[in-house]
Every structure is written in structure tokens, then in C-alpha cells.
C-alpha atoms as a PDB file:
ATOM      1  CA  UNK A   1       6.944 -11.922   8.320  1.00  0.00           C
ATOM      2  CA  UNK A   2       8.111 -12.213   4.872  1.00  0.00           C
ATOM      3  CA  UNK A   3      12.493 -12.943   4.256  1.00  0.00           C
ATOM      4  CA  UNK A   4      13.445 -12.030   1.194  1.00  0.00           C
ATOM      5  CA  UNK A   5      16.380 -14.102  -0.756  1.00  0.00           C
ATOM      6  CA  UNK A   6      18.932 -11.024  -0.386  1.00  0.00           C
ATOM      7  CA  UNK A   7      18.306 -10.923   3.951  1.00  0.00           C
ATOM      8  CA  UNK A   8      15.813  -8.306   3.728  1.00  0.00           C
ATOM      9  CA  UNK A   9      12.882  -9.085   6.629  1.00  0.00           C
ATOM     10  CA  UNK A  10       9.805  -7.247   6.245  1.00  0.00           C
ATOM     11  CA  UNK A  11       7.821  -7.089   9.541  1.00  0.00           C
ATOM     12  CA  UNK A  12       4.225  -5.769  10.201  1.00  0.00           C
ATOM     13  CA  UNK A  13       4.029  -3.190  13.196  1.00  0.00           C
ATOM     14  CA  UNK A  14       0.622  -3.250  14.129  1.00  0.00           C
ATOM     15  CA  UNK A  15      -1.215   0.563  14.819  1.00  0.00           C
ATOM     16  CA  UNK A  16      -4.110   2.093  15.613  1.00  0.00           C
ATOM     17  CA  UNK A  17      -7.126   0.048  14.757  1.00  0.00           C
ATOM     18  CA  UNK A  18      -6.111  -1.730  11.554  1.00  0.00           C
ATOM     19  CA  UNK A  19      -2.530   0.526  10.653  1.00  0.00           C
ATOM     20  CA  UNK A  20       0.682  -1.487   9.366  1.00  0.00           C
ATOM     21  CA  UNK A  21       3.734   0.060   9.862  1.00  0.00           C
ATOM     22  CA  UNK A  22       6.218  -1.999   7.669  1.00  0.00           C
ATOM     23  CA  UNK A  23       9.774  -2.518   9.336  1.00  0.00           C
ATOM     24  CA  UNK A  24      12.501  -3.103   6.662  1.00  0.00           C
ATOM     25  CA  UNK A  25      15.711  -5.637   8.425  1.00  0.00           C
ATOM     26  CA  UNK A  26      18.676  -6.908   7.208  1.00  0.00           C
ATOM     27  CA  UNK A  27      20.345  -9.714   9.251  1.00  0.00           C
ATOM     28  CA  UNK A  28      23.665  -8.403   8.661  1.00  0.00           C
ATOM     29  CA  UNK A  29      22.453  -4.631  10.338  1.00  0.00           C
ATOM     30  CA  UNK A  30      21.897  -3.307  13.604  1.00  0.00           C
ATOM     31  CA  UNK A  31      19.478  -0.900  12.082  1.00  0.00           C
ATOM     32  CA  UNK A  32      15.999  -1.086  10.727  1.00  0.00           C
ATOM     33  CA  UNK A  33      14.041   1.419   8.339  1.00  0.00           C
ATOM     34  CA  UNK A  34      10.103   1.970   8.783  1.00  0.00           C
ATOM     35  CA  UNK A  35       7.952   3.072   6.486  1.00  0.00           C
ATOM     36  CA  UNK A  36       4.624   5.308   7.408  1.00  0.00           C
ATOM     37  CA  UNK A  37       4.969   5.211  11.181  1.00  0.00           C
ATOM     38  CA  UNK A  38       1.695   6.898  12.132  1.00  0.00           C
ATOM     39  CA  UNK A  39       2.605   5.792  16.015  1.00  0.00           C
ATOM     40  CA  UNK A  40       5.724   6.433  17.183  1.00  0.00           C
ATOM     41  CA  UNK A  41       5.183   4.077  20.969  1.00  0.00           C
ATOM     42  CA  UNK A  42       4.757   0.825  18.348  1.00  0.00           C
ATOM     43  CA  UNK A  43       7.937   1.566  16.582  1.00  0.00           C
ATOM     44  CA  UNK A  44       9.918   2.133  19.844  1.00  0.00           C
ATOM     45  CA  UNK A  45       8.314  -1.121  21.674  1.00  0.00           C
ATOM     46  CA  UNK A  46       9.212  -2.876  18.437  1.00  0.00           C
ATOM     47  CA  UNK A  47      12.844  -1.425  18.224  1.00  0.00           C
ATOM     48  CA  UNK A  48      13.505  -2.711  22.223  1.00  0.00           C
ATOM     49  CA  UNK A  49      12.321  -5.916  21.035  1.00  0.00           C
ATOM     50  CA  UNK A  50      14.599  -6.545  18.140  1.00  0.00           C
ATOM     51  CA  UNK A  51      17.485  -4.578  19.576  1.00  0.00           C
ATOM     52  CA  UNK A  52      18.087  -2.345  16.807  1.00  0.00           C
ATOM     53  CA  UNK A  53      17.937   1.131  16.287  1.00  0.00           C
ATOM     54  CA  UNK A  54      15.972   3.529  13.641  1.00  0.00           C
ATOM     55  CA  UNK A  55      17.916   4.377  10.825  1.00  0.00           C
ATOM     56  CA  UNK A  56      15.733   5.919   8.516  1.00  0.00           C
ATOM     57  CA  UNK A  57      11.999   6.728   7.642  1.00  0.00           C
ATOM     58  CA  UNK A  58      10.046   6.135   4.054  1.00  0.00           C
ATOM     59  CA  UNK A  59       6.928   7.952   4.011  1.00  0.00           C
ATOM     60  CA  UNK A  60       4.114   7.860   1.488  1.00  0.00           C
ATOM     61  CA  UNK A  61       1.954  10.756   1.665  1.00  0.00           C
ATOM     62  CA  UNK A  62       1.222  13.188   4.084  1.00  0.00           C
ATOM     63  CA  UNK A  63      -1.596  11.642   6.359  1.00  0.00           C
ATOM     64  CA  UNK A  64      -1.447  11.769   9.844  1.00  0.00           C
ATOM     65  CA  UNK A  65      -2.142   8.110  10.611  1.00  0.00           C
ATOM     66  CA  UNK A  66       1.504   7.641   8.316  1.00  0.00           C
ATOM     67  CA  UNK A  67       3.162  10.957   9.516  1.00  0.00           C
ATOM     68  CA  UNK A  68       2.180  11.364  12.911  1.00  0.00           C
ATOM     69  CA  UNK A  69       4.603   9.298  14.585  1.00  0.00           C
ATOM     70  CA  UNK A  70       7.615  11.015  13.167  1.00  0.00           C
ATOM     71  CA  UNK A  71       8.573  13.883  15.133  1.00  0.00           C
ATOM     72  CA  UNK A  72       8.698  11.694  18.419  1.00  0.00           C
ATOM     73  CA  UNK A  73      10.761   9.342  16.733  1.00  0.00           C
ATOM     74  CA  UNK A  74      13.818  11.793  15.341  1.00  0.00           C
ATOM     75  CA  UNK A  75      13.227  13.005  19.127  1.00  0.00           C
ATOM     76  CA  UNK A  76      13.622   9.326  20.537  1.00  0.00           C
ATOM     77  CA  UNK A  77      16.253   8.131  17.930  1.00  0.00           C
ATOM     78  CA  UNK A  78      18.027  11.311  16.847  1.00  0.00           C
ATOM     79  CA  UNK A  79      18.701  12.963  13.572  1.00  0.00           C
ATOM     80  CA  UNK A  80      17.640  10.389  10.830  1.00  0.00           C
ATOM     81  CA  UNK A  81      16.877  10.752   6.978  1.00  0.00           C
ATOM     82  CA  UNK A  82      13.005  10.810   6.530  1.00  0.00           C
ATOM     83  CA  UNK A  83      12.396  10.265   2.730  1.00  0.00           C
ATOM     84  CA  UNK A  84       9.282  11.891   0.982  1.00  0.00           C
ATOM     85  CA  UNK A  85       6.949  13.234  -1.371  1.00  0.00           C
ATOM     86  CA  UNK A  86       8.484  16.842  -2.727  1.00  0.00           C
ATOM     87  CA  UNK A  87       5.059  19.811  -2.474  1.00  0.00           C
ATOM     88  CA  UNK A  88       3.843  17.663   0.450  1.00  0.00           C
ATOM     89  CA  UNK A  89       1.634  19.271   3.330  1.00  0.00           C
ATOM     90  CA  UNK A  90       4.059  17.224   5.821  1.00  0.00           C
ATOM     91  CA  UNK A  91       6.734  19.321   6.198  1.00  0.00           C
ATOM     92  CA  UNK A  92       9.122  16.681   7.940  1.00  0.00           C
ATOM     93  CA  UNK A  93      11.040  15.288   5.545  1.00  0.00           C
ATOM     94  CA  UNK A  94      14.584  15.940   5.250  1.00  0.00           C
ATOM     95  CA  UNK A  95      15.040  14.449   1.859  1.00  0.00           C
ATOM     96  CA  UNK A  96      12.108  15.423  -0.991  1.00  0.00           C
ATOM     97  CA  UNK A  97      12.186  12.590  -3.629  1.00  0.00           C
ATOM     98  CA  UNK A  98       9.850  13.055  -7.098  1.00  0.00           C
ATOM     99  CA  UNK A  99       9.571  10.416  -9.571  1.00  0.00           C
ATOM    100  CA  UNK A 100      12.813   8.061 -10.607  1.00  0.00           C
ATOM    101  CA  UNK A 101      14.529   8.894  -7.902  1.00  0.00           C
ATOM    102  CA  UNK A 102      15.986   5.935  -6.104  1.00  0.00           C
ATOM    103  CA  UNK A 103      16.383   5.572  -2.550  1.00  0.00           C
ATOM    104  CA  UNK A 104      19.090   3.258  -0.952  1.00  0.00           C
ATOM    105  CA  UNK A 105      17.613   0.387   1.274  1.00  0.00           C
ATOM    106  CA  UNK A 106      20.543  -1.884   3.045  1.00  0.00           C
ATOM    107  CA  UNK A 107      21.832  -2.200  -0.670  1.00  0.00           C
ATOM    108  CA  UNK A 108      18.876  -2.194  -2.514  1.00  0.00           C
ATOM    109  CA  UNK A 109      17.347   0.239  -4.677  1.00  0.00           C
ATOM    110  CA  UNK A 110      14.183   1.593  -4.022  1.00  0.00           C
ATOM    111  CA  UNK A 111      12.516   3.529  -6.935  1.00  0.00           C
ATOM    112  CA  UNK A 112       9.971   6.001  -6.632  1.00  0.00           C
ATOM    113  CA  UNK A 113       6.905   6.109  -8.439  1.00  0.00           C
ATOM    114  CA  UNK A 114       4.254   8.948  -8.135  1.00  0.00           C
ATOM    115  CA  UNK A 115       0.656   7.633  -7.712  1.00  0.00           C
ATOM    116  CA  UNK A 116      -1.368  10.706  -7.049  1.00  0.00           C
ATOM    117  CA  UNK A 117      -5.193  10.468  -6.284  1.00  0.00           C
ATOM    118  CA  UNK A 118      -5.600   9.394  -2.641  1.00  0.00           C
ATOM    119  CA  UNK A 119      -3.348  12.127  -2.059  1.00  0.00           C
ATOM    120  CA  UNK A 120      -2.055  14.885  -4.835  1.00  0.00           C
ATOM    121  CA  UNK A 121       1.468  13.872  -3.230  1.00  0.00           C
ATOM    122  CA  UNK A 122       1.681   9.829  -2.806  1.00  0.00           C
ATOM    123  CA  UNK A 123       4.131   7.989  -3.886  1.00  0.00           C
ATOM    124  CA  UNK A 124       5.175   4.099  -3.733  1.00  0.00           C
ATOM    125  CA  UNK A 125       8.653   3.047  -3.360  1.00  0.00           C
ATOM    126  CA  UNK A 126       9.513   0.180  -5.818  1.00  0.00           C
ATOM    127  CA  UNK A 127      12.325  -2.424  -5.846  1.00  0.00           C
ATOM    128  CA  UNK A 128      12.840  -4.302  -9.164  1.00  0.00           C
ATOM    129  CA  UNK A 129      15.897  -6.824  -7.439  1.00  0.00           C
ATOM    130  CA  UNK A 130      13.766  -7.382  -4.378  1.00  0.00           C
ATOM    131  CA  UNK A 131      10.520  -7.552  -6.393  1.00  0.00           C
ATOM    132  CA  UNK A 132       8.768  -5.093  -3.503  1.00  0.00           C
ATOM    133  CA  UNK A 133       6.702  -2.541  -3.659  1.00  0.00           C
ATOM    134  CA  UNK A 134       5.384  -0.202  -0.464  1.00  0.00           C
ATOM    135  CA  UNK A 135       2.574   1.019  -1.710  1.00  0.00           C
ATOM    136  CA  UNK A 136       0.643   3.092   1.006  1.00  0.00           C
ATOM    137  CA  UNK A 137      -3.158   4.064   0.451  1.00  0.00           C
ATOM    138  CA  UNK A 138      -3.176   3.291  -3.204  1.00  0.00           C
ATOM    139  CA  UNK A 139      -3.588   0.237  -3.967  1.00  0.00           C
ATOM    140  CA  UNK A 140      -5.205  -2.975  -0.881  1.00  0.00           C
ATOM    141  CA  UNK A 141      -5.772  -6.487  -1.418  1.00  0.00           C
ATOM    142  CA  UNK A 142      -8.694  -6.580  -3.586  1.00  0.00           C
ATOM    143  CA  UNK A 143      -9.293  -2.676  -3.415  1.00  0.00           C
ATOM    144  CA  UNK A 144      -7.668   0.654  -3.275  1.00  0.00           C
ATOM    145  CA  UNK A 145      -7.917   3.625  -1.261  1.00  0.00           C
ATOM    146  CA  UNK A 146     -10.579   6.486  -1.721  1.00  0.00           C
ATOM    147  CA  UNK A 147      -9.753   9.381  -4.043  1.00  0.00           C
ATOM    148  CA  UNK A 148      -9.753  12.043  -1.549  1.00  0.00           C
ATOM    149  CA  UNK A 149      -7.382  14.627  -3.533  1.00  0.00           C
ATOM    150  CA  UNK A 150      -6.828  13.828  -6.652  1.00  0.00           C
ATOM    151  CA  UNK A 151     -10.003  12.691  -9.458  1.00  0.00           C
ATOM    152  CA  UNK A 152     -10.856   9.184 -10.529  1.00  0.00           C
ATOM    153  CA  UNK A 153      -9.081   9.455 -13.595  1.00  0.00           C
ATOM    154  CA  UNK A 154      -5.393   9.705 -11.982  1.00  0.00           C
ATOM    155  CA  UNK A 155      -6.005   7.206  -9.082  1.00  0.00           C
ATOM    156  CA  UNK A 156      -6.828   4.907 -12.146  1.00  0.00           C
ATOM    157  CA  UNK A 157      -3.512   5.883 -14.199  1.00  0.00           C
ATOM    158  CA  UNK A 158      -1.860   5.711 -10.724  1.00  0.00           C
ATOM    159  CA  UNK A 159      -3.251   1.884 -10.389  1.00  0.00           C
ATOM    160  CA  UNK A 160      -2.437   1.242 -13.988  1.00  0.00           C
ATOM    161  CA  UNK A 161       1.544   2.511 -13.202  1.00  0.00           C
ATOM    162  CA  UNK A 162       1.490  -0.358 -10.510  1.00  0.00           C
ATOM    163  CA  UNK A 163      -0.045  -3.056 -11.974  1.00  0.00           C
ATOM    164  CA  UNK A 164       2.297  -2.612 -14.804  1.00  0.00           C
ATOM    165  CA  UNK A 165       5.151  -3.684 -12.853  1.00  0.00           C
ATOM    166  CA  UNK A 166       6.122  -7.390 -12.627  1.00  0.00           C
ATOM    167  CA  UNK A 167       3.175  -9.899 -11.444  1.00  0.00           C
ATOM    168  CA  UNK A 168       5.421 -11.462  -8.976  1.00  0.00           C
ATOM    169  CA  UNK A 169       5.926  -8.230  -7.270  1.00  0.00           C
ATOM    170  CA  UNK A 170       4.700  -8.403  -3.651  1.00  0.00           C
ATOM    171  CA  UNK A 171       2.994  -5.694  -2.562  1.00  0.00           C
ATOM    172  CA  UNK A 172       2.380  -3.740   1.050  1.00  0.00           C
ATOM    173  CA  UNK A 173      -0.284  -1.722   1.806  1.00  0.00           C
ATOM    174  CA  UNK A 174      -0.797   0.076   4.903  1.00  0.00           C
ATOM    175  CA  UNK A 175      -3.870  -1.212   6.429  1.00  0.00           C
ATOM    176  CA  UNK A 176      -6.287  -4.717   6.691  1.00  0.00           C
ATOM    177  CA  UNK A 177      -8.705  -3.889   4.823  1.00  0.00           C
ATOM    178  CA  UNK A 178      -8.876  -6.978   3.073  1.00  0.00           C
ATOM    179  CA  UNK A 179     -12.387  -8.521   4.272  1.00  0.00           C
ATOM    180  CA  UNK A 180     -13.852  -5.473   3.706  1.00  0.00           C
ATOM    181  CA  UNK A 181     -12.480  -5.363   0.188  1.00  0.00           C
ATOM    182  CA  UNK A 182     -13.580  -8.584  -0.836  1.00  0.00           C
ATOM    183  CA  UNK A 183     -16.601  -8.707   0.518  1.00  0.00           C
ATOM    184  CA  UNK A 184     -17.460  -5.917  -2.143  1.00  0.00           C
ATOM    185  CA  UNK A 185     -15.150  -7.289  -4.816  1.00  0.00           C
ATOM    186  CA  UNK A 186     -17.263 -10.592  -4.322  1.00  0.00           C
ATOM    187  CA  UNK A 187     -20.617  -8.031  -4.625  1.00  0.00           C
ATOM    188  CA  UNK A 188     -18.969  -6.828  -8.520  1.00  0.00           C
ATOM    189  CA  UNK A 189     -17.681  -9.974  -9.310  1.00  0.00           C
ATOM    190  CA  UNK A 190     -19.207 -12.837  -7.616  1.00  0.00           C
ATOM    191  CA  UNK A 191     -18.201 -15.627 -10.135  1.00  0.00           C
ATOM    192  CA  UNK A 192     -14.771 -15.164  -9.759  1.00  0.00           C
ATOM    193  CA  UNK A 193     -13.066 -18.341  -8.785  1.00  0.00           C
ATOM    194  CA  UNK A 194     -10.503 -16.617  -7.572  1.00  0.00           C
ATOM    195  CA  UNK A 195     -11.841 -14.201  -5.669  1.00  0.00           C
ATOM    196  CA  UNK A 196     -13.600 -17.045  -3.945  1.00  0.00           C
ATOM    197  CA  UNK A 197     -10.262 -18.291  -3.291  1.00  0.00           C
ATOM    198  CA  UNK A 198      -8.606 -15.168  -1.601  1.00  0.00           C
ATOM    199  CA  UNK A 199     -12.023 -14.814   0.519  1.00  0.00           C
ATOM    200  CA  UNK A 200     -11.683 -18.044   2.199  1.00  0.00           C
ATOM    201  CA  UNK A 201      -7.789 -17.818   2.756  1.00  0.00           C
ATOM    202  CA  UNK A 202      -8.298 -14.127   3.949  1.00  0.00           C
ATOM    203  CA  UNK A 203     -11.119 -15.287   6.641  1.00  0.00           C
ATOM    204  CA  UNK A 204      -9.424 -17.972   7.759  1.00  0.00           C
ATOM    205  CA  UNK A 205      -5.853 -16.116   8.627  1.00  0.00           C
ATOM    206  CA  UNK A 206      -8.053 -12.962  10.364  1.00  0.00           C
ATOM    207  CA  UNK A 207     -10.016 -15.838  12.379  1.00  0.00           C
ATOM    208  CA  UNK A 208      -6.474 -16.396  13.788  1.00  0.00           C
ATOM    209  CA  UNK A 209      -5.635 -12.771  13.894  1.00  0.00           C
ATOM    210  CA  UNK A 210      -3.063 -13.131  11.047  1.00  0.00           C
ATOM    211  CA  UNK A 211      -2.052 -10.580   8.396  1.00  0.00           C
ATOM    212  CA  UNK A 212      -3.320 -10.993   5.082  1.00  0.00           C
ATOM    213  CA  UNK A 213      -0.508  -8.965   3.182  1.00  0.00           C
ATOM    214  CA  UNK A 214       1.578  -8.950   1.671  1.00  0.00           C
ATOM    215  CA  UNK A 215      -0.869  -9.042  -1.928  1.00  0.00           C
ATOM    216  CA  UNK A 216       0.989  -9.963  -4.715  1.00  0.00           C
ATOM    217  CA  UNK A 217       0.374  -8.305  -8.316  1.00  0.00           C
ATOM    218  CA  UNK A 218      -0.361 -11.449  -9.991  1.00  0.00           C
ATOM    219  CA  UNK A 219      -3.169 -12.044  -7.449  1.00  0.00           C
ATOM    220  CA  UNK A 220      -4.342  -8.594  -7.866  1.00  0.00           C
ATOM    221  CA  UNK A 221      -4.778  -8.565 -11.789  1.00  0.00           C
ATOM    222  CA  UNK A 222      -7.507 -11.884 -11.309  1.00  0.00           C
ATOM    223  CA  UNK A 223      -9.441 -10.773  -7.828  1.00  0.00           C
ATOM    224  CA  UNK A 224      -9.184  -6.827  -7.706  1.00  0.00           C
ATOM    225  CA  UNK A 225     -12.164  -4.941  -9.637  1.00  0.00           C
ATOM    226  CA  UNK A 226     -10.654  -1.310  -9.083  1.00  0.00           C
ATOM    227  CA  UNK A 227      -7.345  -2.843 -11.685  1.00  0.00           C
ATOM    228  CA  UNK A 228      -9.816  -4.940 -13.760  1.00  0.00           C
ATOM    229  CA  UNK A 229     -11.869  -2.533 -15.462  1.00  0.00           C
ATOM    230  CA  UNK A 230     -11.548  -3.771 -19.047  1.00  0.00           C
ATOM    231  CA  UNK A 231     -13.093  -7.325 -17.628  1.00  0.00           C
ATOM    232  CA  UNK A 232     -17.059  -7.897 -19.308  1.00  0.00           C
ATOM    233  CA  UNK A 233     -18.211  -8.888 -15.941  1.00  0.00           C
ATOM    234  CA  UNK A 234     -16.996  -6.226 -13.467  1.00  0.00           C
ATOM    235  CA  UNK A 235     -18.018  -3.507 -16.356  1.00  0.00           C
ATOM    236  CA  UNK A 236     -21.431  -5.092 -16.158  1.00  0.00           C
ATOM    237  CA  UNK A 237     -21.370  -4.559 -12.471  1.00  0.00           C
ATOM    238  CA  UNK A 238     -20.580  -1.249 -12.427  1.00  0.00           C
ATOM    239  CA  UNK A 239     -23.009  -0.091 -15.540  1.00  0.00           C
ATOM    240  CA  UNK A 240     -25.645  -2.137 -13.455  1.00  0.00           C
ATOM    241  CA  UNK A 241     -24.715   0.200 -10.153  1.00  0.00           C
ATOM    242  CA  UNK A 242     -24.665   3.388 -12.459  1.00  0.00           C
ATOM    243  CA  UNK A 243     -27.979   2.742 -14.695  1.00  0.00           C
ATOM    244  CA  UNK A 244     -26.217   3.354 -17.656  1.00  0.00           C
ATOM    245  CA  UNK A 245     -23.032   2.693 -20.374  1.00  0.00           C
ATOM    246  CA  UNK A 246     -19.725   3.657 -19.574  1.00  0.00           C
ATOM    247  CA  UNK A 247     -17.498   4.551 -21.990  1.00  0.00           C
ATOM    248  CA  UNK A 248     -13.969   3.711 -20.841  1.00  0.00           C
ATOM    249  CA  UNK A 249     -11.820   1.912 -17.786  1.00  0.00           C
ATOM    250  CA  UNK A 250     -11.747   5.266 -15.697  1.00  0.00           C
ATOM    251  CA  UNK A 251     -15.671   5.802 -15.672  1.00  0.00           C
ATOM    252  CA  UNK A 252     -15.581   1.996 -14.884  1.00  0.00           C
ATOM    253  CA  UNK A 253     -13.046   2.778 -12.050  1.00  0.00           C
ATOM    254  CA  UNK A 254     -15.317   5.836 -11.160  1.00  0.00           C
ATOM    255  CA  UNK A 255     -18.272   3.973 -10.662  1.00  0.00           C
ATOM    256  CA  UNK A 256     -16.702   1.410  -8.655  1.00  0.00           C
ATOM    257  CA  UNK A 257     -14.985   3.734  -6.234  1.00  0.00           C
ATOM    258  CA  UNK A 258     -18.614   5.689  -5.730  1.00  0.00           C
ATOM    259  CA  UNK A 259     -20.527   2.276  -4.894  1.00  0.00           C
ATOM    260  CA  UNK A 260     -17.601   1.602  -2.839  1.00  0.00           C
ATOM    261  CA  UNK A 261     -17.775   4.318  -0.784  1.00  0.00           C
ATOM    262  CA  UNK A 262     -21.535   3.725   0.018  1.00  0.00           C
ATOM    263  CA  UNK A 263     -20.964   0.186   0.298  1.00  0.00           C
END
């Protein structure tokens, strides 16, 4: 659980097998926004718990696993805004947002920033004040999601647009993936002190069954290959994997995300 200076709580809902839903508080509210709520049972058991009540849904992209919960919540809840991607195949939203649009969050303003690739609609939602950023299936600790949509070369532009924002922003994915990630990250770029570093913190907190996000940017730009492909050693890597010279950071982002997906 991370509390932010302003009274903003962000809370992991666990789903499915490794699924966060995040839950957006404010202490002064009897309300709580979710974002991606794939299952609508964990949002419910979570609302008894805290004693508030659903006020309002930020979605990401149009997967099931971060859409699929919706329709049983407006049901559950009642009539709520549900922000999301405009052109989407999800159908549910009741307020389209595109680019620069901002989105009110207890106060706070919420930009939106398209990062197509994983999905030809995803977007992030981006705080400057609060110095968050929900991210979805784009970018993971130490990885990022597979382009199932869109083509290497705009996931790559779309992880560029993120990791141009402010190191100190903290970031939340949607699943734990991190082992996974580093234990390829660690395979392209096994010198990496800290890379080491994030492995052993990131075992150690799933030994306990802890969550290992949120990621930060700053620690994202030294341990995550997929965002470091103008670094010598994780080009070497991935012109090692591909048996020949690539000519620029989104055929080095290519061949990562292909050995990635066979990994």
C-alpha cells in the first residue's frame, strides 16, 4: 500500500492468477476509483472491507482480464463513469478519452497518454502533482507487455513516451510479472549491478507473498532492457540472440521482445 503526500492510497486488489486491480482512496472520501477490474467479486469483497462505495472506473485497454469485471460492477454499484480508450473493442465506457485529456481523480489530474502496441487502443493515465502513472500492459518492472496489436516500432515509441516522464514517477502495472522479467533481463544484461539489486529485493518480497510494484521510472531506466536499447551491452545481447547488426533502438527492442517471447 503506497500513501501519497496529498491522501491518495493506492491499494493492490489481487485477481486471477497474478492480476492487480489498483484501488485509488482518499481519506477524506467515502468513495474509491479502480482501475482495470478484470473481476468484479475482488472489487466488491474489497469495497465491504473498506466500507466505501465505487465511484468510478479507469480502464486501459480493452482486454478481458481488465474489462471483464465491469458490467457486474455498474450492476452491483449503479450508474458510474467508466473512463476509456475512444475506437476501443470494449464498448463499456461511458466517457471516451484520447490523448491530453485529463481525467479528475479526488482533485487530481490524471492525464492521458496513448501507448499503442499491446493494444492499438491503450492508454496510461498520468499524474504530474501525484507523480503516478497507471500504466496497464505496457510497461512491468523490468519488462513490458507483448506487442499483440500494434508493431515493435510503436510499443517502443509508446515506452519512450513513458520513460520520458519524470524518474521519480512511480509506476503501476497490472500484473507480477516481475521474477519472470528479471530473470530474462538478468539473461541480456547480466552485469548489471542493479539489476542484481532489484532481483534479490524482488525474490525476497514474493518469498513473503508481497507485491513488488509499484516500479519507479528511475529504477526502470538502469534495470529494464526493453527502455535501454541505446545501452552497448543489452545491444550486444540482442545482436548476439539475432546473429546479426541492428541498426537502431526499435530493431533492438524487436529483438528483445522476440527472445522474450520464447524465453
Amino acid at each position: 500500500m503506497q500513501t501519497m503526500p496529498s491522501s491518495l492510497t493506492i491499494t493492490p486488489i489481487p485477481a486471477f492468477e497474478d492480476n492487480y486491480i489498483w484501488c485509488i482512496e482518499d481519506v477524506k472520501s467515502d468513495t474509491f476509483i479502480v482501475v482495470d477490474p478484470g473481476d468484479a467479486d475482488v472489487v466488491i469483497e474489497h469495497a465491504i472491507k473498506i466500507e466505501k462505495k465505487l465511484s468510478a472506473i479507469l480502464v486501459t485497454h480493452h482486454h478481458a482480464d481488465h474489462t471483464g469485471g465491469i458490467a457486474d460492477l455498474v450492476n452491483y454499484f449503479g450508474e458510474l463513469p467508466i473512463f476509456g480508450p475512444i475506437k476501443s473493442p470494449y464498448s463499456g465506457t461511458t466517457q471516451s478519452v484520447v490523448e491530453g485529456h485529463n481525467v479528475n481523480v479526488f482533485g487530481s489530474k490524471f492525464k492521458v497518454i496513448e501507448i499503442p502496441g499491446h493494444t492499438l487502443d491503450h492508454i496510461a493515465y498520468h499524474s504530474d502533482e501525484q507523480g503516478l502513472l497507471f500504466c496497464g500492459d505496457t510497461l512491468f518492472l523490468a519488462g513490458c507487455g507483448r506487442v499483440f496489436e500494434g508493431t515493435p516500432e510503436q510499443m517502443h515509441l509508446s515506452l519512450s513516451k513513458i520513460m520520458a516522464l519524470p524518474g521519480t514517477t512511480k509506476a503501476y502495472p497490472t500484473h507480477e510479472y516481475s521474477l519472470a522479467n528479471l530473470e530474462f533481463a538478468m539473461t541480456v544484461d547480466g552485469n548489471n549491478d542493479a539489476l542484481k539489486l532489484a532481483q534479490r529485493m524482488c525474490k525476497r518480497i514474493r518469498a513473503k507473498n508481497g507485491v513488488t510494484l509499484p516500479t519507479c521510472l528511475a529504477q526502470e531506466s538502469a534495470i529494464n532492457p526493453f527502455v535501454r536499447t541505446h545501452d552497448k551491452a543489452v545491444i550486444a545481447s540482442a545482436e548476439f540472440y539475432k546473429g546479426q547488426a541492428l541498426n537502431s533502438p526499435s530493431d533492438v527492442f524487436a529483438a528483445l521482445r522476440q527472445w522474450k517471447n520464447s524465453f
